[in-house]
Protein backbone atom coordinates (compact mmCIF):
# COMPACT_ATOMS: atom_id res chain seq x y z
CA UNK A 1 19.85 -1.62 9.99
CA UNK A 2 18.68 -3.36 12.94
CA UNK A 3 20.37 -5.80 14.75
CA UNK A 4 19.26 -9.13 15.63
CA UNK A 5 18.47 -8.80 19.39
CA UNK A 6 15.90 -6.23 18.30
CA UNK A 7 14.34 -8.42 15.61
CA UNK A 8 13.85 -10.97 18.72
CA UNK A 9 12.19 -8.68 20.62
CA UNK A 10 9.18 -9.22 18.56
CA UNK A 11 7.00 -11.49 20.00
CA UNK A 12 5.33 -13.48 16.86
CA UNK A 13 2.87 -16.02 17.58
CA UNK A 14 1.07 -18.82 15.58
CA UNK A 15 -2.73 -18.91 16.59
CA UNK A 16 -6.06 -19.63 14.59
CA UNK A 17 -9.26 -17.96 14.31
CA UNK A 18 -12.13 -19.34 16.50
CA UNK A 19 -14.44 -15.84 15.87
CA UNK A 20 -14.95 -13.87 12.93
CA UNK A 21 -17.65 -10.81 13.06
CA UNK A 22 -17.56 -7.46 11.24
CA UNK A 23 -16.16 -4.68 13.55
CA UNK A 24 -18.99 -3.01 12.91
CA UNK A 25 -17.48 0.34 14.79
CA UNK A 26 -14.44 0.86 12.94
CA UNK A 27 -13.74 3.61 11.06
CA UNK A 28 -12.46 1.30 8.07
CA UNK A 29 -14.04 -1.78 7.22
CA UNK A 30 -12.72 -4.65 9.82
CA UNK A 31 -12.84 -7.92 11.34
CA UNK A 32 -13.09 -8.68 14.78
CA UNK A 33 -11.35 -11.85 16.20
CA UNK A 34 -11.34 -14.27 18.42
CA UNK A 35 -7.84 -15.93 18.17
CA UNK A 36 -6.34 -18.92 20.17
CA UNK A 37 -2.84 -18.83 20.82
CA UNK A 38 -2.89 -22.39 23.06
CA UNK A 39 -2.95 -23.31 26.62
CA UNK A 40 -0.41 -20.89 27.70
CA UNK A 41 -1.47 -17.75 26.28
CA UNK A 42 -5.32 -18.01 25.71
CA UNK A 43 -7.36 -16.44 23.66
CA UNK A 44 -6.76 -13.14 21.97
CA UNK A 45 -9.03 -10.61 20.38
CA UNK A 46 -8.11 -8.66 17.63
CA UNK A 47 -9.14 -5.97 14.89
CA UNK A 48 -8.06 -6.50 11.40
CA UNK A 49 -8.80 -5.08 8.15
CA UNK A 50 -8.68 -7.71 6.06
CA UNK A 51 -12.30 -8.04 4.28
CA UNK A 52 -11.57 -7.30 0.85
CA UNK A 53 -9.89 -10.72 0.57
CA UNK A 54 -11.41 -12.60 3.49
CA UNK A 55 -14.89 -13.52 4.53
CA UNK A 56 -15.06 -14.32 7.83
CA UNK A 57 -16.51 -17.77 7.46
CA UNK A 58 -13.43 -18.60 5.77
CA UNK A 59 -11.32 -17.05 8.71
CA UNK A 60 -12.71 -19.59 11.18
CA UNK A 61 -9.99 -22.24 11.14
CA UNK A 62 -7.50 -20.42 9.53
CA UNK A 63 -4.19 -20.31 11.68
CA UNK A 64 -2.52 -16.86 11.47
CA UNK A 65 0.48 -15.20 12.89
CA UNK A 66 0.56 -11.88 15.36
CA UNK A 67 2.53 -9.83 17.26
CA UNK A 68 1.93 -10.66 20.76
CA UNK A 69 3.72 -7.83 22.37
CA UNK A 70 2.58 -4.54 21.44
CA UNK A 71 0.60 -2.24 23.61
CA UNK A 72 -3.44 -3.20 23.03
CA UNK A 73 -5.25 -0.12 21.49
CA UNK A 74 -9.01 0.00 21.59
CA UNK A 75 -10.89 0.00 18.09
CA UNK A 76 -14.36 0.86 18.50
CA UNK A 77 -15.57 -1.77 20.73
CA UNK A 78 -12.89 -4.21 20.45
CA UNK A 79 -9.96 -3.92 22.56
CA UNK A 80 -7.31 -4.96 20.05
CA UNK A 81 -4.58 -7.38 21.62
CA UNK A 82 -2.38 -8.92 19.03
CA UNK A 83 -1.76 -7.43 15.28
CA UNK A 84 -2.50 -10.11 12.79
CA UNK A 85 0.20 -9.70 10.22
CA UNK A 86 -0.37 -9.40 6.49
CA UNK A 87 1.16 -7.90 3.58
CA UNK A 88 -0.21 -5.15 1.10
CA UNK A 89 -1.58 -6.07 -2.44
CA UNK A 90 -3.17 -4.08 -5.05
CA UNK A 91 -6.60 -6.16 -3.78
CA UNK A 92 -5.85 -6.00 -0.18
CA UNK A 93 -4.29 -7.08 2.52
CA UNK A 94 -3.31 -10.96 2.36
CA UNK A 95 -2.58 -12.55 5.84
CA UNK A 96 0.58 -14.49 6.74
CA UNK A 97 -0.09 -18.00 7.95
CA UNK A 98 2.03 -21.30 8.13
CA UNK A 99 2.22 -23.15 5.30
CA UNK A 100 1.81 -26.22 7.33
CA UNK A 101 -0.17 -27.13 10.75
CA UNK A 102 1.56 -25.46 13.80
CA UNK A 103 0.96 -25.90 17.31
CA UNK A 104 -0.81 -22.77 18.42
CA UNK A 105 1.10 -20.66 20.38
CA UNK A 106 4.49 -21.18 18.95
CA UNK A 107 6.33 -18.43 18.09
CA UNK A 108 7.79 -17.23 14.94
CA UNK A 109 11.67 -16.96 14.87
């Protein structure tokens, strides 16, 4: 069990999709984004496998949540800022998103 004050030291962000391009590098099929996360934070880049259930004209727009606060890791040629969250399904991965407009940048408690 963890306790709370750890949970809260994930940073979880709301911010949507402004770029979507294959990763064309990656070892496993992945997206590159572009991601804004508002005024105060910018933008983001990220590397996410998420094209069996995505195409990435339908990613542009779409407001997603990441973890702001791990350590970036390069990916073939994308330096990889945030991780876009998602969960597992038997036809891949399905992001997590708001189920209403938020303001981008907000975070997730």
């Amino acid at each position: 069990m963890i306790e709370i004050e750890d949970f809260q030291k994930v940073d979880m962000r709301v911010g949507t999709v402004i770029e979507a391009s294959i990763n064309k590098g990656a070892r496993k099929s992945a997206y590159k984004l572009k991601i804004d996360f508002g005024e105060e934070i910018g933008v983001k880049m990220s590397s996410a496998q998420i094209t069996d259930l995505y195409t990435s004209d339908e990613l542009i727009g779409k407001q997603i949540i990441a973890v702001m606060n791990f350590k970036p890791i390069r990916i073939s040629e994308v330096k990889s800022e945030v991780l876009v969250l998602g969960v597992d399904s038997d036809d891949g991965v399905i992001l997590l998103e708001p189920n209403k407009k938020a303001k981008n940048g907000n975070r997730i408690y």
